[in-house]
N, C-alpha and C. Protein backbone atom coordinates (compact mmCIF):
# COMPACT_ATOMS: atom_id res chain seq x y z
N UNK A 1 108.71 140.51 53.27
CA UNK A 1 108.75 141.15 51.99
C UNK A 1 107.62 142.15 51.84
N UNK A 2 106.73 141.92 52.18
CA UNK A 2 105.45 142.93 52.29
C UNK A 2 105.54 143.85 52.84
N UNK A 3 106.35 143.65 54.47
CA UNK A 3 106.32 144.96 54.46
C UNK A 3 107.68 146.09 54.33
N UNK A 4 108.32 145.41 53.44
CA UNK A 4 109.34 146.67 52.65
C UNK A 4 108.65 147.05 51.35
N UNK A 5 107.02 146.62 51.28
CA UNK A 5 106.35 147.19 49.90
C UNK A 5 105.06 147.60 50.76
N UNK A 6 104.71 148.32 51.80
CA UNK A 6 103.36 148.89 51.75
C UNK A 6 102.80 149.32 51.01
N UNK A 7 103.17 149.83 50.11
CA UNK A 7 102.52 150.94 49.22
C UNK A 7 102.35 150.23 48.12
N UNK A 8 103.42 149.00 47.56
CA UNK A 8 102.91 148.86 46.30
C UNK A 8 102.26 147.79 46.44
N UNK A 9 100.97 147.81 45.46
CA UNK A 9 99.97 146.90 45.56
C UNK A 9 100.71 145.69 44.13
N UNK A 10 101.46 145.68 43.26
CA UNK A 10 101.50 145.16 42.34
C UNK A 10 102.77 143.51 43.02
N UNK A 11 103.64 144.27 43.68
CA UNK A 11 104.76 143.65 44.75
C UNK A 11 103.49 142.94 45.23
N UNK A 12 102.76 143.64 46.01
CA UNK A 12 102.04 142.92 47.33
C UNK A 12 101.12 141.56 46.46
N UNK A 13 100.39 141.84 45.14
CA UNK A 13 99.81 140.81 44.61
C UNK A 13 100.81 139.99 44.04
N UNK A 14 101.32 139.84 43.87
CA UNK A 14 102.30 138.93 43.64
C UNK A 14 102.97 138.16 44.34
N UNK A 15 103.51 138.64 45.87
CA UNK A 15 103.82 137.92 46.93
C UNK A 15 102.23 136.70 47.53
N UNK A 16 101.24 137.48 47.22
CA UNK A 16 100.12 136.77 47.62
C UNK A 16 99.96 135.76 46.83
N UNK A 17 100.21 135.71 45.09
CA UNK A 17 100.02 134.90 44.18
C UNK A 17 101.49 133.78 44.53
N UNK A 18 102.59 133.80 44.88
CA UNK A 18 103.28 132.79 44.96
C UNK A 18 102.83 132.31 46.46
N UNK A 19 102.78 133.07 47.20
CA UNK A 19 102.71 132.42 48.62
C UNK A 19 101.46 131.64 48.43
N UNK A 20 100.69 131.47 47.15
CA UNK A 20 99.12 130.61 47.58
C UNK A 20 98.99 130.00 46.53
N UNK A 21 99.26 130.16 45.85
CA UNK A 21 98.92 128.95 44.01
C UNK A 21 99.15 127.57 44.60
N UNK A 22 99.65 127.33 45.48
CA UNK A 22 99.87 125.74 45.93
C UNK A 22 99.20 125.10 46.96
N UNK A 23 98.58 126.30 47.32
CA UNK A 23 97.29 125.73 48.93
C UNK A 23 96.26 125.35 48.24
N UNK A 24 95.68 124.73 48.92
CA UNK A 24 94.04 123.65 48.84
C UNK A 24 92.97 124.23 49.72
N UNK A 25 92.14 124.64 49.35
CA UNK A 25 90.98 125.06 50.07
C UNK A 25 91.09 124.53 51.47
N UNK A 26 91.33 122.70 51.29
CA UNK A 26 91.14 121.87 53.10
C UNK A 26 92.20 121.88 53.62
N UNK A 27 93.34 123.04 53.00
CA UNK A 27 94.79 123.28 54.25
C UNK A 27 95.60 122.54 53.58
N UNK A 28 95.49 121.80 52.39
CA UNK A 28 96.53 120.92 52.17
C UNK A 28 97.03 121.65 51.02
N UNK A 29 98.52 120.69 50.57
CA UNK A 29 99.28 121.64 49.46
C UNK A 29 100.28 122.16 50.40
N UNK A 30 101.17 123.81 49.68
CA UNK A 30 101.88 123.80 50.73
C UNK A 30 101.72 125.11 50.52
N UNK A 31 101.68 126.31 51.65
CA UNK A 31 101.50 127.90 51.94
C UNK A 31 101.29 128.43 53.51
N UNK A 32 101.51 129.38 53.76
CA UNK A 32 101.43 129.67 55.20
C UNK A 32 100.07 129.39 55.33
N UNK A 33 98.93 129.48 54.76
CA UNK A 33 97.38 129.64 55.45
C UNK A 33 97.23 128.30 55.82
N UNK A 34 95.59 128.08 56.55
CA UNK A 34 95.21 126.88 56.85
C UNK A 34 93.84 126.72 55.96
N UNK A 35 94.09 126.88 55.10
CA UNK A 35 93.00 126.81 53.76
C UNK A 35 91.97 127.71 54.04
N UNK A 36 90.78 127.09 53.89
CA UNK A 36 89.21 127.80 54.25
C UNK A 36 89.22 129.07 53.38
N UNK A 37 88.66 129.97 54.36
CA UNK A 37 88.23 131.48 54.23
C UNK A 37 89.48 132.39 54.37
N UNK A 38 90.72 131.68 54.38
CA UNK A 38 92.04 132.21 54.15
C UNK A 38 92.75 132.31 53.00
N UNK A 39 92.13 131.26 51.64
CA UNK A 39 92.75 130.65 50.50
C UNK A 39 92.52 131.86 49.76
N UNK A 40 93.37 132.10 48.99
CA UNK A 40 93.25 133.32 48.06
C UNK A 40 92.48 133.12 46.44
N UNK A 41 91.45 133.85 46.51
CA UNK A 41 91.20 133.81 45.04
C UNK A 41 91.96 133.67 43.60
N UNK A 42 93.22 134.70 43.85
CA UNK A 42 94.08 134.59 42.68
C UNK A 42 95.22 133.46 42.80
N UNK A 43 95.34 133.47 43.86
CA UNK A 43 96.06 132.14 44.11
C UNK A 43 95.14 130.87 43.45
N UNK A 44 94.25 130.68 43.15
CA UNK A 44 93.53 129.49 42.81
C UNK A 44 93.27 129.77 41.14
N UNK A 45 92.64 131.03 40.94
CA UNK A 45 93.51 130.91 39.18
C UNK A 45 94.98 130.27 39.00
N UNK A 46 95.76 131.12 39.25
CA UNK A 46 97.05 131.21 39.06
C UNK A 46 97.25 129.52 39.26
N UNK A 47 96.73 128.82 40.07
CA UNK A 47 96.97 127.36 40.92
C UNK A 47 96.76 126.47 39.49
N UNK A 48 95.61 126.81 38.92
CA UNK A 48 94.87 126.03 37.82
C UNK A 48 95.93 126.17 36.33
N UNK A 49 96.53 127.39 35.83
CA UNK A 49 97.13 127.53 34.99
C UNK A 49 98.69 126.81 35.26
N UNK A 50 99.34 127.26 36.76
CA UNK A 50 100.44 126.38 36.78
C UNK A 50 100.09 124.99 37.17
N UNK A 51 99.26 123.99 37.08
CA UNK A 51 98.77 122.66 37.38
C UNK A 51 99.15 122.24 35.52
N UNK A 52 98.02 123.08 34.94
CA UNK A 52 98.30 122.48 33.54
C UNK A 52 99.50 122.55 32.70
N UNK A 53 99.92 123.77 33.46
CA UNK A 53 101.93 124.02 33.14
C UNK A 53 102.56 122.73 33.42
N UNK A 54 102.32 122.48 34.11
CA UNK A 54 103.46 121.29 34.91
C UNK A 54 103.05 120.51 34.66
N UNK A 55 101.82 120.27 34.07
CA UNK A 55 101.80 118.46 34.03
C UNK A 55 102.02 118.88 31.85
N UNK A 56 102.30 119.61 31.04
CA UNK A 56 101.99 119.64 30.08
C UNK A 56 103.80 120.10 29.45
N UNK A 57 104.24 120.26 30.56
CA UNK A 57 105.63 120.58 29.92
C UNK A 57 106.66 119.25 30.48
N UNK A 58 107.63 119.36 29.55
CA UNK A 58 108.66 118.15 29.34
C UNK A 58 109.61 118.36 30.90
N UNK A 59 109.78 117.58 31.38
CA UNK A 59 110.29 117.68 32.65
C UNK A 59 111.41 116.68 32.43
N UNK A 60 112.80 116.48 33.20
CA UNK A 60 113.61 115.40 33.04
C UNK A 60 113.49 114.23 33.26
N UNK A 61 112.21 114.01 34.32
CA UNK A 61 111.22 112.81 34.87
C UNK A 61 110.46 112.55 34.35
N UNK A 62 109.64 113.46 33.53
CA UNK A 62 108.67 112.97 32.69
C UNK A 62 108.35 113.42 31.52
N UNK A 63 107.65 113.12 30.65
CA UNK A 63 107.03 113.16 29.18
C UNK A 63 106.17 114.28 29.60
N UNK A 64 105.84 115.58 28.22
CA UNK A 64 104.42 116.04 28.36
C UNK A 64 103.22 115.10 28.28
N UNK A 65 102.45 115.62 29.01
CA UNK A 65 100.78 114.69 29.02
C UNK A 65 100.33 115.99 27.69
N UNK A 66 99.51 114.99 26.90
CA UNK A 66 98.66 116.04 26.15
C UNK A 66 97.54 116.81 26.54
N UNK A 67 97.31 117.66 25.82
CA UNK A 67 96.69 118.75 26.42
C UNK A 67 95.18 117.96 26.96
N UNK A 68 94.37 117.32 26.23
CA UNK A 68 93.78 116.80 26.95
C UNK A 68 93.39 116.10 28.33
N UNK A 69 94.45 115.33 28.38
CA UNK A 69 94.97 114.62 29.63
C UNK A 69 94.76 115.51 31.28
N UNK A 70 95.54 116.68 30.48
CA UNK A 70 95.88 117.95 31.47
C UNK A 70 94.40 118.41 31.95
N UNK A 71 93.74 118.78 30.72
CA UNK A 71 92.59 119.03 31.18
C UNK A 71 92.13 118.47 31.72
N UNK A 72 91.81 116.99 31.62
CA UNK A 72 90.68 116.23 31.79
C UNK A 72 91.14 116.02 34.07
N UNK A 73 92.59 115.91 34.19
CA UNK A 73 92.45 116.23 35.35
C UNK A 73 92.00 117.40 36.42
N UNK A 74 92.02 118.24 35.39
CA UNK A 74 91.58 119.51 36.35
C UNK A 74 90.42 119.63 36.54
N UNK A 75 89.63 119.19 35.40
CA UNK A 75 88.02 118.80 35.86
C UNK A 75 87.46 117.97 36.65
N UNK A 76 88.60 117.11 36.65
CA UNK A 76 88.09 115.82 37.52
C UNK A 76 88.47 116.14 38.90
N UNK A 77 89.06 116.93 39.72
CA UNK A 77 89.19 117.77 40.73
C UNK A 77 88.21 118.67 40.83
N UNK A 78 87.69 119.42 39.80
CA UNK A 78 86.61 120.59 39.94
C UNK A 78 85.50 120.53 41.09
N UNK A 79 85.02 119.54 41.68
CA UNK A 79 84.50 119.11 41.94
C UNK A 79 84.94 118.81 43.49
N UNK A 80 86.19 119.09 43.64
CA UNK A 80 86.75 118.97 45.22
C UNK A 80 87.14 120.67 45.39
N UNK A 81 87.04 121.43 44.41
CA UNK A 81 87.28 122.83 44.90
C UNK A 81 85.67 123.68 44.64
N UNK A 82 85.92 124.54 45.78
CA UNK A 82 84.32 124.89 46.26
C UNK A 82 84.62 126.42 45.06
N UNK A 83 85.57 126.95 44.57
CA UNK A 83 85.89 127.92 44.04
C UNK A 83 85.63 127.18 42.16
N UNK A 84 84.65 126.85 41.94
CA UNK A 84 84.28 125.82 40.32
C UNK A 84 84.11 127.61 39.40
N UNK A 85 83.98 128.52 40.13
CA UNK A 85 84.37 129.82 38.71
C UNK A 85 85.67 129.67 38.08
N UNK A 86 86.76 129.38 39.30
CA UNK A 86 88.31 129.04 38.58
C UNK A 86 87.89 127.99 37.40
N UNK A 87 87.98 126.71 38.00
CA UNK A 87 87.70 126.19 37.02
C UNK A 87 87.08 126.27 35.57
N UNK A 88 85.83 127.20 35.45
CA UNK A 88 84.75 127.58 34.50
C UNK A 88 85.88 128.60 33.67
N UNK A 89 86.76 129.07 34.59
CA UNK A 89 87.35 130.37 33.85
C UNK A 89 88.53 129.47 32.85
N UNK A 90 89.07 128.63 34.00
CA UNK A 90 90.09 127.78 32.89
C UNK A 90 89.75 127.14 31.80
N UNK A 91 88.23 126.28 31.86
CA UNK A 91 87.24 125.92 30.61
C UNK A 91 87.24 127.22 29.63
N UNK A 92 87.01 127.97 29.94
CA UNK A 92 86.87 129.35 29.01
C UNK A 92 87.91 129.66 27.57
N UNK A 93 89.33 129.45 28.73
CA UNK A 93 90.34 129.75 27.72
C UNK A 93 91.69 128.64 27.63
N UNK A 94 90.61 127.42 28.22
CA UNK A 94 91.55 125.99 27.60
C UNK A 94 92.20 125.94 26.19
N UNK A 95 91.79 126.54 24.77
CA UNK A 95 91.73 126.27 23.63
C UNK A 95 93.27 127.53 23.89
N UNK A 96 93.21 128.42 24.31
CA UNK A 96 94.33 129.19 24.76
C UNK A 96 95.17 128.84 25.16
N UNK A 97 95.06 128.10 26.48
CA UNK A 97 95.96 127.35 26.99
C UNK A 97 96.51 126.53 25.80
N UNK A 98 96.11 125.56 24.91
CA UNK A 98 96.34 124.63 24.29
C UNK A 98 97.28 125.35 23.09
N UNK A 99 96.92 126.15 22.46
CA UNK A 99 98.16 127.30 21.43
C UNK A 99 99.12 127.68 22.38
N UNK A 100 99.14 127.79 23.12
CA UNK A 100 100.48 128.87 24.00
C UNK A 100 101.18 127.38 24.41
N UNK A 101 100.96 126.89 24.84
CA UNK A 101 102.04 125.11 24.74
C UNK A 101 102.42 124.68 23.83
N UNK A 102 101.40 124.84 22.69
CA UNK A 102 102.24 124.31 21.68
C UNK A 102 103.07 125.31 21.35
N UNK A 103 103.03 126.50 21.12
CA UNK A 103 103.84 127.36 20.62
C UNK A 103 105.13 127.24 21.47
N UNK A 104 105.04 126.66 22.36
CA UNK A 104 106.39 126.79 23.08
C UNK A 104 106.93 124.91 22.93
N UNK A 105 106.38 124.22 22.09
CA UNK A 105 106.95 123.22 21.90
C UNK A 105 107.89 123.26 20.81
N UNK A 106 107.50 124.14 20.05
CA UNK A 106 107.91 124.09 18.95
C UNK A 106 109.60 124.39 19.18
């Protein structure tokens, strides 16, 4: 897919953001890289916002967790990812996160 988009950079970040929101710094998760100095920066935002997506929305298997809950796991991981600005950034605009879920509960 990349390369029928050389040129566009907006295609190209985006292929980078799905191909990596699900890798783990230590290779684990699932994406072509082998973690490390391969893991993508925006992939690890993007990783943190769809983590609290999915554990905070109604699924056919499961109940939403409240927003707390959600949080309180991502912090409690913070601490196994060497990238803790993601994290700091998701602390930032948790209270954000927390209106834009509900607004879509409604």
């Amino acid at each position: 897919m990349q390369k029928a988009y050389p040129k566009n950079g907006f295609v190209r970040l985006g292929i980078e953001i799905a191909r990596s929101h699900h890798e783990r710094w230590d290779g684990t998760g699932y994406s072509p890289r082998a973690g490390g100095h391969g893991h993508s920066p925006l992939g690890a935002y993007h990783g943190r916002g769809d983590s609290y997506d999915a554990a905070r929305s109604r699924r056919f298997y499961k109940p939403p967790l409240p927003h707390a809950e959600c949080c309180a796991a991502i912090y409690r991981r913070s601490g196994q990812l060497p990238r803790s600005v993601v994290v700091e950034a998701f602390r930032a605009l948790e209270a954000r996160f927390s209106s834009v879920a509900e607004s879509l509960d409604e």
